[in-house]
C-alpha atoms as a PDB file:
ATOM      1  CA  UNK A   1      34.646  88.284  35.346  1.00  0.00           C
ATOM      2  CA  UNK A   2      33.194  88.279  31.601  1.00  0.00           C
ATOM      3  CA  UNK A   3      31.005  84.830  32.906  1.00  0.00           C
ATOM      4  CA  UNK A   4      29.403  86.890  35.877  1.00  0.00           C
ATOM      5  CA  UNK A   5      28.405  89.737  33.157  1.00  0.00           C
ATOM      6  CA  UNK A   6      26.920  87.422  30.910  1.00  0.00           C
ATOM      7  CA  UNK A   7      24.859  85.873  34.062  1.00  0.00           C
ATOM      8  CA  UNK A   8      23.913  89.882  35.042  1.00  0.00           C
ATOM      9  CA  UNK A   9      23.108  90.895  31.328  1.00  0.00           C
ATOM     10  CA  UNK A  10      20.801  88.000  30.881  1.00  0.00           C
ATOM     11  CA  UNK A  11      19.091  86.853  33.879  1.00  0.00           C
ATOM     12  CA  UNK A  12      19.439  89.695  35.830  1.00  0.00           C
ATOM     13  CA  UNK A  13      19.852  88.822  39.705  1.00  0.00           C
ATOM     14  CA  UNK A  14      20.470  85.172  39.142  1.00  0.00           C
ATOM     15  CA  UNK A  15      24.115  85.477  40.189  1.00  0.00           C
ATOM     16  CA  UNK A  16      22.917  87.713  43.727  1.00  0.00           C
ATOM     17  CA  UNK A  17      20.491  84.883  44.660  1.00  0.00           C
ATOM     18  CA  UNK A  18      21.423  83.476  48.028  1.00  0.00           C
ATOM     19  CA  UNK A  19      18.935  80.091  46.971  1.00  0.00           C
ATOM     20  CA  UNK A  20      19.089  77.660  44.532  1.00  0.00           C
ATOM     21  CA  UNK A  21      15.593  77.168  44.216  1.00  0.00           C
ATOM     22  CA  UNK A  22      15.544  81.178  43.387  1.00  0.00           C
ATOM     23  CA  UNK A  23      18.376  80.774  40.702  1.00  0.00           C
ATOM     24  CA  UNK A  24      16.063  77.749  39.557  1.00  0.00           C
ATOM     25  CA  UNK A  25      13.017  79.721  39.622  1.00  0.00           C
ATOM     26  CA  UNK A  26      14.289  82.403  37.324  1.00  0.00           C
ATOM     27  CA  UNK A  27      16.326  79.997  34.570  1.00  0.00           C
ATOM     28  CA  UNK A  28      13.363  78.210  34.111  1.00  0.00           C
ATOM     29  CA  UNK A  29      10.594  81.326  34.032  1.00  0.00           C
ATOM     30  CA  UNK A  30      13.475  83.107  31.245  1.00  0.00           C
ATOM     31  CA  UNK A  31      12.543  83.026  28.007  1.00  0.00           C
ATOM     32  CA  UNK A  32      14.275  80.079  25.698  1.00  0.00           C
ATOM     33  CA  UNK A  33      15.538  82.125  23.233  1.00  0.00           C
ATOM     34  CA  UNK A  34      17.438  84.250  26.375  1.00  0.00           C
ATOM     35  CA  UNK A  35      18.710  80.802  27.817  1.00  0.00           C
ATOM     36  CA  UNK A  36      20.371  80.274  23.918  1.00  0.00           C
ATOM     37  CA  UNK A  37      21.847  83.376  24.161  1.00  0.00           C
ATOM     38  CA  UNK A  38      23.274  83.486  27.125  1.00  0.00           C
ATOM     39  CA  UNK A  39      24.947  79.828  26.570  1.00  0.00           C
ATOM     40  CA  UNK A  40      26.262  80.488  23.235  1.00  0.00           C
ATOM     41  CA  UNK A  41      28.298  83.413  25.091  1.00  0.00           C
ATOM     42  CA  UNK A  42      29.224  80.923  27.661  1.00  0.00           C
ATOM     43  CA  UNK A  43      30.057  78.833  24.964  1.00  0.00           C
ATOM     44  CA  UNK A  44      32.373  80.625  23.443  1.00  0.00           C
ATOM     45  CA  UNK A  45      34.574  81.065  26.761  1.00  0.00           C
ATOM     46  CA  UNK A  46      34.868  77.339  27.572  1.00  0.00           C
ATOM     47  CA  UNK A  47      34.373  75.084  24.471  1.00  0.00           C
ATOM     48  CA  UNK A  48      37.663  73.743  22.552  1.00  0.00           C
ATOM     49  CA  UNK A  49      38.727  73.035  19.552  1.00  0.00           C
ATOM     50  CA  UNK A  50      38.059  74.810  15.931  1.00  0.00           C
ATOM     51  CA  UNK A  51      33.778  74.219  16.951  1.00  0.00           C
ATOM     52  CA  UNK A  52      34.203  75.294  20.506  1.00  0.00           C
ATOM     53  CA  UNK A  53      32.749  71.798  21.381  1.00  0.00           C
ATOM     54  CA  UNK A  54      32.425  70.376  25.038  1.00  0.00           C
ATOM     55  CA  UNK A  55      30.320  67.282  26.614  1.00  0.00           C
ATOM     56  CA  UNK A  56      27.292  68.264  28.753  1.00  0.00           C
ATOM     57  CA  UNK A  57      28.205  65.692  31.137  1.00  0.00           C
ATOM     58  CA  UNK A  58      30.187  66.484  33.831  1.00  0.00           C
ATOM     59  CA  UNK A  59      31.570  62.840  33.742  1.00  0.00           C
ATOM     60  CA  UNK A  60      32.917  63.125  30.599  1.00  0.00           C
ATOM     61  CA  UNK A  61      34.477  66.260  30.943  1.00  0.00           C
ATOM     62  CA  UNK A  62      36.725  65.421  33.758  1.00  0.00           C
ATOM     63  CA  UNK A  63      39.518  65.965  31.046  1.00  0.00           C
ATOM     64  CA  UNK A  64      39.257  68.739  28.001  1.00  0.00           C
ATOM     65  CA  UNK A  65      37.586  66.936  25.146  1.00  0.00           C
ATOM     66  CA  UNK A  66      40.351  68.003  23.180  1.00  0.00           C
ATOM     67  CA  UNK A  67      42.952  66.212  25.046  1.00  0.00           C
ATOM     68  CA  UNK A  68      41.606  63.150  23.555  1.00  0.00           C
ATOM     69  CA  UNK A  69      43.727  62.513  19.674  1.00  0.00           C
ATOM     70  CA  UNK A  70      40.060  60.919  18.877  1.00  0.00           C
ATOM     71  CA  UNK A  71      36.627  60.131  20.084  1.00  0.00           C
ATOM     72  CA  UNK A  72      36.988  56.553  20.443  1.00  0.00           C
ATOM     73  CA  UNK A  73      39.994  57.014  22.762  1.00  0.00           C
ATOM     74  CA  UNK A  74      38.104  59.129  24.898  1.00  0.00           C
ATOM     75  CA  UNK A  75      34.845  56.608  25.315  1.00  0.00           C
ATOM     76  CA  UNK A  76      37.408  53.494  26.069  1.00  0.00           C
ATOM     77  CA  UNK A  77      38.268  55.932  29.090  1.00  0.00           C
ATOM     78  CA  UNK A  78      34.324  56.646  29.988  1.00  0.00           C
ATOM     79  CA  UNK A  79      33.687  52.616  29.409  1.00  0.00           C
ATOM     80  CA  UNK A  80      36.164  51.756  31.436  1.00  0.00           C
ATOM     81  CA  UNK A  81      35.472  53.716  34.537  1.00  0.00           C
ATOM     82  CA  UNK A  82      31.790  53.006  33.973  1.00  0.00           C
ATOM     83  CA  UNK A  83      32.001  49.843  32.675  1.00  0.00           C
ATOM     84  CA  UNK A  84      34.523  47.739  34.996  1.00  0.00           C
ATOM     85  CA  UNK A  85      32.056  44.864  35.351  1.00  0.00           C
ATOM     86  CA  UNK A  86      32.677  43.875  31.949  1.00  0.00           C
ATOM     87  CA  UNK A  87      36.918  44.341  32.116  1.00  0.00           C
ATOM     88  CA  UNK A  88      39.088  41.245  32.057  1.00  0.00           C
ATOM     89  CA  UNK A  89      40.983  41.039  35.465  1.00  0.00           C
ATOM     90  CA  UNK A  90      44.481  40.789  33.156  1.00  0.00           C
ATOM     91  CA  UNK A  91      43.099  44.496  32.293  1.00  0.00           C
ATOM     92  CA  UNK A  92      46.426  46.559  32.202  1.00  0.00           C
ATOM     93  CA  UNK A  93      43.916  49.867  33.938  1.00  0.00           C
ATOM     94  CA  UNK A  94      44.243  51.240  37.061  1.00  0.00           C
ATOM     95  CA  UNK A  95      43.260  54.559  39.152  1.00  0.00           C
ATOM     96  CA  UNK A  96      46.471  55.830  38.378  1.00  0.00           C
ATOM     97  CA  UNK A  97      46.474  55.428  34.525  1.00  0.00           C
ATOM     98  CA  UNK A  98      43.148  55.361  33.220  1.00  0.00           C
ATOM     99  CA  UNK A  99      42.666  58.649  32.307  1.00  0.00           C
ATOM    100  CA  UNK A 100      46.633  57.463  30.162  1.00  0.00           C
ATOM    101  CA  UNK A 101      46.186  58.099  26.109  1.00  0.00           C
ATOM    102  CA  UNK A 102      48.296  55.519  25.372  1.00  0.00           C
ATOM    103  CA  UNK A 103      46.336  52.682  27.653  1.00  0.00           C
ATOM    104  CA  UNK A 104      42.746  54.064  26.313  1.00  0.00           C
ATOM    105  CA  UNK A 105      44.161  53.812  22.162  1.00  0.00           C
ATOM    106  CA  UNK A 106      43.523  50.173  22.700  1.00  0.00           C
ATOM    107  CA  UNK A 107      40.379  48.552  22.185  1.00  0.00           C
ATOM    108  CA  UNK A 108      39.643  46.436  24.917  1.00  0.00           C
ATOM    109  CA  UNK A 109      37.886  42.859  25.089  1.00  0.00           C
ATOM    110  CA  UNK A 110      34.078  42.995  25.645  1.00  0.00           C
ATOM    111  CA  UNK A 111      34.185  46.778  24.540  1.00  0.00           C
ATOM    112  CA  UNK A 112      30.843  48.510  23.770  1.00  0.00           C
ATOM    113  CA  UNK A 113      30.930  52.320  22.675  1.00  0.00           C
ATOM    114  CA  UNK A 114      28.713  54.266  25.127  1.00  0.00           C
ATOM    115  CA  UNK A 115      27.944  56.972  22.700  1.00  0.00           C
ATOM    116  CA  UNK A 116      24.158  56.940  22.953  1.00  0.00           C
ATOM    117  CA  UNK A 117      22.573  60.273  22.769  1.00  0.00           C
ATOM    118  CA  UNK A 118      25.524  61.522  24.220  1.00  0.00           C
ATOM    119  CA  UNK A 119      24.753  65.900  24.966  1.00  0.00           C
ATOM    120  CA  UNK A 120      27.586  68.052  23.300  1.00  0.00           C
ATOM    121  CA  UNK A 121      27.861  71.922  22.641  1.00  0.00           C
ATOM    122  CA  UNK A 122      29.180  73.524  19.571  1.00  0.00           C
ATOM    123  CA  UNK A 123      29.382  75.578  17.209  1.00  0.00           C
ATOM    124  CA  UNK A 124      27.852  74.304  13.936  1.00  0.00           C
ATOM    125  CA  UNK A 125      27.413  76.490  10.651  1.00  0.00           C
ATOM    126  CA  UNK A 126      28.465  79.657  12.639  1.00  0.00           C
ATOM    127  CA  UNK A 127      25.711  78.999  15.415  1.00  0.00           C
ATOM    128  CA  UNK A 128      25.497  77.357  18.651  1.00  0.00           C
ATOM    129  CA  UNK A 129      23.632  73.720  18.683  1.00  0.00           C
ATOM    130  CA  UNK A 130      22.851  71.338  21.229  1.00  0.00           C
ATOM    131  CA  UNK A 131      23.700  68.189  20.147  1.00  0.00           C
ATOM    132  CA  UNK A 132      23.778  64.512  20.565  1.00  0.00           C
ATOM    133  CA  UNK A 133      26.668  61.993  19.684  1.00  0.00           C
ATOM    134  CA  UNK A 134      25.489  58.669  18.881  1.00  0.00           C
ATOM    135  CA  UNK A 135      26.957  55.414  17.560  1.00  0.00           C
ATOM    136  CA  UNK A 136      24.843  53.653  14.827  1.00  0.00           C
ATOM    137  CA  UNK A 137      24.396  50.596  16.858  1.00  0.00           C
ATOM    138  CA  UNK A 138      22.567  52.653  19.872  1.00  0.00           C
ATOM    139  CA  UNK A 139      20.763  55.146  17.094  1.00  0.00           C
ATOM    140  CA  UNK A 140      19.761  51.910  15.388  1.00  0.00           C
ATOM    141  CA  UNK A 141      18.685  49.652  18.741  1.00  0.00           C
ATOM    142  CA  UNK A 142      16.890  52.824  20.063  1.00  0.00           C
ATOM    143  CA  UNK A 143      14.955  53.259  16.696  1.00  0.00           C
ATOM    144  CA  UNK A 144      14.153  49.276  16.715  1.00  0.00           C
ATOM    145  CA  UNK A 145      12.843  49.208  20.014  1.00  0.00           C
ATOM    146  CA  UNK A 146      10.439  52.542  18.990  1.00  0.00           C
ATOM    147  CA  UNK A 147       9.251  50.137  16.381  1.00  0.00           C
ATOM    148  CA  UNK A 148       9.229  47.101  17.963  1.00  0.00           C
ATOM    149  CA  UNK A 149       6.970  48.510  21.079  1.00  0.00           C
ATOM    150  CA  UNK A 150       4.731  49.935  18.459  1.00  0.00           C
ATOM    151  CA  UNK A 151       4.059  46.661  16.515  1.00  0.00           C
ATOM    152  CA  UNK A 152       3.434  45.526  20.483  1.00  0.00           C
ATOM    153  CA  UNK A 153       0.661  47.530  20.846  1.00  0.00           C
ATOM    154  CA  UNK A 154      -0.803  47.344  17.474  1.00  0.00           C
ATOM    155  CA  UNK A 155      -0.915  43.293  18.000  1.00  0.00           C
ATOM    156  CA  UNK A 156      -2.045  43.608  21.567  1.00  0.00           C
ATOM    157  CA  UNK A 157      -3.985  46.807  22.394  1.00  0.00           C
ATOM    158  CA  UNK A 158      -4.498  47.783  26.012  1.00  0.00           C
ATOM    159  CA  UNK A 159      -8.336  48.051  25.423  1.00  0.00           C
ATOM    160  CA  UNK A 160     -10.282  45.077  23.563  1.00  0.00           C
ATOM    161  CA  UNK A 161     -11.796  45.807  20.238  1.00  0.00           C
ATOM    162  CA  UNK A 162     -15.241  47.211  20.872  1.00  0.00           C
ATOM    163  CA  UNK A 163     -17.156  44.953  18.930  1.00  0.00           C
ATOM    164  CA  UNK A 164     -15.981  41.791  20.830  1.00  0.00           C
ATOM    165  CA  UNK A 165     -18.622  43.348  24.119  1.00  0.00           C
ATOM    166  CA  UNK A 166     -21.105  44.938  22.247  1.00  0.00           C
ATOM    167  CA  UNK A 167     -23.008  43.657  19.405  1.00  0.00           C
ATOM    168  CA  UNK A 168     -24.072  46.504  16.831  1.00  0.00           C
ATOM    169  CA  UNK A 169     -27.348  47.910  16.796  1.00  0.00           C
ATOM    170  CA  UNK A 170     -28.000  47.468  13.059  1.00  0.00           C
ATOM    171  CA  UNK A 171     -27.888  43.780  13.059  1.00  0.00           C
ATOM    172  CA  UNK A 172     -28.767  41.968  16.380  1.00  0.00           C
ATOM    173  CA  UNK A 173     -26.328  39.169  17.322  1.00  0.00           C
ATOM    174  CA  UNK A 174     -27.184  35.493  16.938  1.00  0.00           C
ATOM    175  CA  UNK A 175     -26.773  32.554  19.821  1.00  0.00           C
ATOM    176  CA  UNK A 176     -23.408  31.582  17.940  1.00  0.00           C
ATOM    177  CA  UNK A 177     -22.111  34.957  17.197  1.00  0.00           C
ATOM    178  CA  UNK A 178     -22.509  35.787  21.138  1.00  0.00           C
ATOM    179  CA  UNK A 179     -20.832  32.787  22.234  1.00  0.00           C
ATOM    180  CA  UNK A 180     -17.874  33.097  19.126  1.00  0.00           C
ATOM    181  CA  UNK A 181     -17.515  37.120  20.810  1.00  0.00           C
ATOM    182  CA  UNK A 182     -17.569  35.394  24.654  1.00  0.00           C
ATOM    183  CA  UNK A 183     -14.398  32.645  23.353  1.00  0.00           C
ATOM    184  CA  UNK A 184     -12.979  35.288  21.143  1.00  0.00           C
ATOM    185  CA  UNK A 185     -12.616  37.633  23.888  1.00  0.00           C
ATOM    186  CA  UNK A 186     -11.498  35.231  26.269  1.00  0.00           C
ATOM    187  CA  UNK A 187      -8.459  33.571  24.152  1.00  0.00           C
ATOM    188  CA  UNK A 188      -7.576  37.312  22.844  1.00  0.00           C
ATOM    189  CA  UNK A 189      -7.427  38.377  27.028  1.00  0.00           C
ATOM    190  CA  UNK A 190      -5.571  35.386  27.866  1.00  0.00           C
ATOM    191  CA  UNK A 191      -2.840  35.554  25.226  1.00  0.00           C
ATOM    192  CA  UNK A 192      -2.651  39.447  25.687  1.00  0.00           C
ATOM    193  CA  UNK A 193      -1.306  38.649  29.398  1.00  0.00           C
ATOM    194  CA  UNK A 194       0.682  36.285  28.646  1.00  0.00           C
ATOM    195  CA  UNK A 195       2.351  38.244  26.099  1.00  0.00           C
ATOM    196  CA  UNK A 196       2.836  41.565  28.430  1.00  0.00           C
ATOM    197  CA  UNK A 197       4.034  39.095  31.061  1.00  0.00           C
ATOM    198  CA  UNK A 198       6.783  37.577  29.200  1.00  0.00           C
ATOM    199  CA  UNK A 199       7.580  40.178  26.207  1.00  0.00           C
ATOM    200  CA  UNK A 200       9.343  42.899  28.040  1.00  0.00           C
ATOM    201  CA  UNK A 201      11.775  40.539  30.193  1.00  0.00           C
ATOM    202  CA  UNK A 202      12.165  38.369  26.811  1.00  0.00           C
ATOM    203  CA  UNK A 203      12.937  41.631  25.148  1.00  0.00           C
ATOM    204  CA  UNK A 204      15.521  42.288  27.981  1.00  0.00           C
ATOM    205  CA  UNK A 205      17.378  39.193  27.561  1.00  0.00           C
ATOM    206  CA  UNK A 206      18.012  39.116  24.112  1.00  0.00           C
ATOM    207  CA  UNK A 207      18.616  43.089  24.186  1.00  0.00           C
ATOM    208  CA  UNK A 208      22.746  42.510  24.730  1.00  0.00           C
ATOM    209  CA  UNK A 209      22.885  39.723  21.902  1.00  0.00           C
ATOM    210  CA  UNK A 210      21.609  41.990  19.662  1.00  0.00           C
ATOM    211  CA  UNK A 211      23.645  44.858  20.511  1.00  0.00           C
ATOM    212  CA  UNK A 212      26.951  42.145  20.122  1.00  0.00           C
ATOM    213  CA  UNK A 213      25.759  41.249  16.881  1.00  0.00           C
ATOM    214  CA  UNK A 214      24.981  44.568  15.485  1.00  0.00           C
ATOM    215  CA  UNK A 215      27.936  45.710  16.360  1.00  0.00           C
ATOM    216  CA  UNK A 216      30.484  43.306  15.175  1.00  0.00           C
ATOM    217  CA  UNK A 217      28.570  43.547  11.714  1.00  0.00           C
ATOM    218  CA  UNK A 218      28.627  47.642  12.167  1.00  0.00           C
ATOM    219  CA  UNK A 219      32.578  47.379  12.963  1.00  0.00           C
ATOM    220  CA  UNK A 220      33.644  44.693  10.191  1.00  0.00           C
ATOM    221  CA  UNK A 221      32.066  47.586   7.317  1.00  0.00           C
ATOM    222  CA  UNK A 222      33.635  50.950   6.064  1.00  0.00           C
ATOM    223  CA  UNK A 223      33.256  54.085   8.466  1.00  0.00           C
ATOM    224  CA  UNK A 224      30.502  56.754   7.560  1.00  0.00           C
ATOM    225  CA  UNK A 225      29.227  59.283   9.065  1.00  0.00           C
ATOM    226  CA  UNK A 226      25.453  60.648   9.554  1.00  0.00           C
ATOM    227  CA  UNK A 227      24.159  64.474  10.657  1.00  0.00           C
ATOM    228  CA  UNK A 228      20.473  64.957  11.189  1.00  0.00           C
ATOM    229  CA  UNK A 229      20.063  68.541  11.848  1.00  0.00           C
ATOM    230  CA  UNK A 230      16.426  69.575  13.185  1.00  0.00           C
ATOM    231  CA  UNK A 231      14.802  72.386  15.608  1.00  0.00           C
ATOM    232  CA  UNK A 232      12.700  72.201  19.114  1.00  0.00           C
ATOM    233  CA  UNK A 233       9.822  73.513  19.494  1.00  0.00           C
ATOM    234  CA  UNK A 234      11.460  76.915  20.484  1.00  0.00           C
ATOM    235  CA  UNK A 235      12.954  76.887  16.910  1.00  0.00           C
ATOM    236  CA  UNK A 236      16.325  76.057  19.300  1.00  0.00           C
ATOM    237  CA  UNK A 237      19.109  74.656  16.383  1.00  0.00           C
ATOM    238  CA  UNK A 238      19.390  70.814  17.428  1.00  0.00           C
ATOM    239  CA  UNK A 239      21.889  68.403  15.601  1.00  0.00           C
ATOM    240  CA  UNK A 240      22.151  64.550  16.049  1.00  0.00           C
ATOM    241  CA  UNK A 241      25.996  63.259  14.943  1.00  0.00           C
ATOM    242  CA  UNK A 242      25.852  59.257  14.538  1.00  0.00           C
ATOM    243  CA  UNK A 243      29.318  57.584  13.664  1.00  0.00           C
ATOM    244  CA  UNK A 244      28.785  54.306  12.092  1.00  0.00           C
ATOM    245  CA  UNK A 245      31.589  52.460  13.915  1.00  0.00           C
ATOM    246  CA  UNK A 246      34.511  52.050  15.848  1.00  0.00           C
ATOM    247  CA  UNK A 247      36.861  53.083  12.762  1.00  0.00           C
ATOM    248  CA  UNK A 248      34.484  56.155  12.184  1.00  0.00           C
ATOM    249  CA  UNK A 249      35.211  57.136  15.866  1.00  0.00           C
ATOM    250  CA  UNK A 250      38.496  56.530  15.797  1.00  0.00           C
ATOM    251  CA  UNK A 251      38.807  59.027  12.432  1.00  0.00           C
ATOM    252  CA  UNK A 252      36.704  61.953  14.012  1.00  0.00           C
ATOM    253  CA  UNK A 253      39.474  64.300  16.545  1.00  0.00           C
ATOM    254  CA  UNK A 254      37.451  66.486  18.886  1.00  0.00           C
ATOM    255  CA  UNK A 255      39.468  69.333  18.226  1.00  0.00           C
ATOM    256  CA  UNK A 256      38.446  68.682  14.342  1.00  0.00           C
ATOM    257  CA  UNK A 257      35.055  67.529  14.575  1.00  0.00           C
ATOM    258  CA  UNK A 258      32.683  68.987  12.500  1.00  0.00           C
ATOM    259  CA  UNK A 259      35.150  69.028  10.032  1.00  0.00           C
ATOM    260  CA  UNK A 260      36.049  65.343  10.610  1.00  0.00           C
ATOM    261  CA  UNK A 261      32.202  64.600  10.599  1.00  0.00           C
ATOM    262  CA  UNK A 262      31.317  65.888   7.301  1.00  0.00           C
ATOM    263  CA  UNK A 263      34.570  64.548   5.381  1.00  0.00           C
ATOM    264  CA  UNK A 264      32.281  60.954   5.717  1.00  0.00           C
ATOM    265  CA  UNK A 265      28.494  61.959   5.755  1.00  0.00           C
ATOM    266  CA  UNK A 266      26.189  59.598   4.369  1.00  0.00           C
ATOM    267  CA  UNK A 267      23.018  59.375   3.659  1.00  0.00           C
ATOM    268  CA  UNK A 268      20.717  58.629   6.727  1.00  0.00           C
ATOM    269  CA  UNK A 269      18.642  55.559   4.259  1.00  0.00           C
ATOM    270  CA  UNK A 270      21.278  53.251   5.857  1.00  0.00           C
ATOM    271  CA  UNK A 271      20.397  53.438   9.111  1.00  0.00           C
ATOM    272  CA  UNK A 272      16.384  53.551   8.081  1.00  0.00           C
ATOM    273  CA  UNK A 273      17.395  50.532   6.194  1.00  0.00           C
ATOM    274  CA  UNK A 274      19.309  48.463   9.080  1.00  0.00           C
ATOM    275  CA  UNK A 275      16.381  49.849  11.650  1.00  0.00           C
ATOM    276  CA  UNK A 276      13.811  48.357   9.080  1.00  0.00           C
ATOM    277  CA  UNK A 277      15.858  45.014   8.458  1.00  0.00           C
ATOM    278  CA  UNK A 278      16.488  44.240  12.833  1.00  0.00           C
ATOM    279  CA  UNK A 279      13.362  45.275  13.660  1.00  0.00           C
ATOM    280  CA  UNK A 280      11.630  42.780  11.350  1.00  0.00           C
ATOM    281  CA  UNK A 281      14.046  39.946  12.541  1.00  0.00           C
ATOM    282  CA  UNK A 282      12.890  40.791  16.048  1.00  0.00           C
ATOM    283  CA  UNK A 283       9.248  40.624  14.996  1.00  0.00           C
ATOM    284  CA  UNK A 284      10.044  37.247  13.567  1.00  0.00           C
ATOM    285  CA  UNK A 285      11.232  36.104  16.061  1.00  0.00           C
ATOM    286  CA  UNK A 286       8.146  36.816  18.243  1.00  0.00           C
ATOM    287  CA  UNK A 287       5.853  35.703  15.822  1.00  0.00           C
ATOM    288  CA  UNK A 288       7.639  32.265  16.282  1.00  0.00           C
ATOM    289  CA  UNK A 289       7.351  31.674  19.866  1.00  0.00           C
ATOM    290  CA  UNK A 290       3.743  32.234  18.869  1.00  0.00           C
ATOM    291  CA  UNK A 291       2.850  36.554  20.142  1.00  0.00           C
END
C-alpha cells in the first residue's frame, strides 16, 4: 500500500516495529520537518474536499467531514453526543438518528458550539497546515481569561513586595515606618488569601453566564470570518480559523472551506476589541466585590 511506503520512506522501520513504545521512540526522535512531510503525503490520501481537510479527533471523524452540508450541522451532532446533559428530554435524538442531517440542521435549545481550538488538517495556500477551528465566543473567553489571570497576578503577586520585610540600607526605617510595613504586610497577606481562595471558584461560576451572554450578542450580529496564520518554532505552517457565529458556521461547507472562510475575513481588531471590552467588565466586577 502507498500509506506503508510513505511510513518506510520516512521513518524507516517504524512500520516493522513489533512495540509501540519503539514506533513511539522513533516518531518522536525524527526530525519535525520529516514528521511534516510525511503527513502532508498522508494528507493527501485521506483528507476531503477541494483543501483535503479532516478533524484530528477521532471523535469527530466518525463520519467524513464532508458529509456534513456545513460546519454547524456537524458540531450540533458532536454537542449532542457530548453534550446530552444539557438536551431537553422532548429532544427528537436518538442512537439511531443522531448522526441524521436533517435532525442535526436544527439548532437545538441550550446549544453551545464546541468549536474551541478544534485540530484540523489541510491544505492552505498549496501547503499542508495544522490548524485550529474556533468560534469567536471560545477564541474570545480563552483570550479574556489570559488577561484576566494576568491582571490576578499583577494585583496579587505570589511573593510580597520586597520592601514591605526589609527596610533599605540608604535610609534606616523609623518606629512608625516599621510598624506601617508590619500592618501593611499583614492586611496585603490577608486579602491576598482571601482573594486566591474565592477568585478561581467565583471565576468558575460566572464562567457559563458569560459564555450565554457572549454568545447570544455574537449570534444576534452579521457573520465574519477571522484567519490568523503563524509558524512553530520548527517554522511548521500553523493557521487559527475563528467563525464569528452560528450564521458564519452555518455559511462555511467543509468540502468548501477555505474558500468559504475567506469569502468573509475580517479584520482580527474585533475580536482584540470584544477581548479588551469583557475582560474589563470582568475586572469591574472584581474590583466591586472589593479584590
Amino acid at each position: 500500500m502507498l500509506e506503508e511506503r510513505l511510513y518506510e520512506h520516512y521513518l524507516p522501520g517504524y512500520l516493522e516495529s513489533n512495540s509501540e513504545e519503539e514506533k513511539q521512540r522513533l516518531w518522536q526522535q525524527a526530525d519535525p520537518n520529516t514528521i511534516y512531510q510525511l503527513n502532508s503525503d498522508l494528507q493527501k490520501l485521506h483528507g476531503e474536499g477541494n483543501d483535503l481537510i479532516s478533524f484530528s479527533d477521532p471523535h469527530r471523524s466518525h463520519l467524513p467531514i464532508t458529509a456534513w452540508p456545513d460546519m454547524l450541522s456537524a458540531d450540533i451532532a458532536f454537542w449532542r453526543k457530548h453534550q446530552h446533559w444539557l438536551l431537553q428530554s422532548n429532544d427528537p435524538v436518538t442512537a439511531t438518528n443522531e448522526d441524521d442531517l436533517s435532525v442535526n440542521y436544527k439548532i437545538p435549545l441550550n446549544y453551545i458550539n464546541q468549536y474551541n481550538g478544534e485540530h484540523l488538517r489541510l491544505f492552505y495556500g498549496s501547503r499542508l497546515v495544522y490548524a485550529r477551528l474556533f468560534s469567536a465566543l471560545h477564541y474570545i473567553l480563552n483570550h479574556v481569561k489570559s488577561v484576566i489571570e494576568d491582571w490576578s497576578h499583577d494585583r496579587y503577586p505570589y511573593q510580597l513586595p520586597i520592601e514591605l520585610y526589609i527596610p533599605t540600607t540608604s535610609e534606616p526605617q523609623s518606629a512608625a515606618q516599621s510598624t506601617y510595613h508590619h500592618f501593611n504586610s499583614a492586611n496585603y497577606q490577608s486579602l491576598k488569601n482571601y482573594f486566591q481562595q474565592h477568585y478561581s471558584s467565583w471565576i468558575e461560576e460566572q464562567y457559563l453566564n458569560w459564555m450565554f451572554e457572549l454568545n447570544t450578542q455574537l449570534n444576534h450580529q452579521t457573520a465574519a470570518t477571522y484567519i490568523v496564520e503563524y509558524e512553530d518554532e520548527f517554522g511548521i505552517p500553523r493557521v487559527d480559523f475563528i467563525c464569528k457565529n452560528e450564521n458564519t458556521l452555518r455559511m462555511i461547507r467543509p468540502a468548501h472551506f477555505v474558500e468559504d472562510m475567506r469569502q468573509m475575513v475580517s479584520s482580527t481588531d474585533y475580536l482584540d476589541h470584544q477581548v479588551q471590552q469583557v475582560a474589563l467588565r470582568i475586572e469591574r466586577q472584581c474590583r466591586a466585590k472589593g479584590w
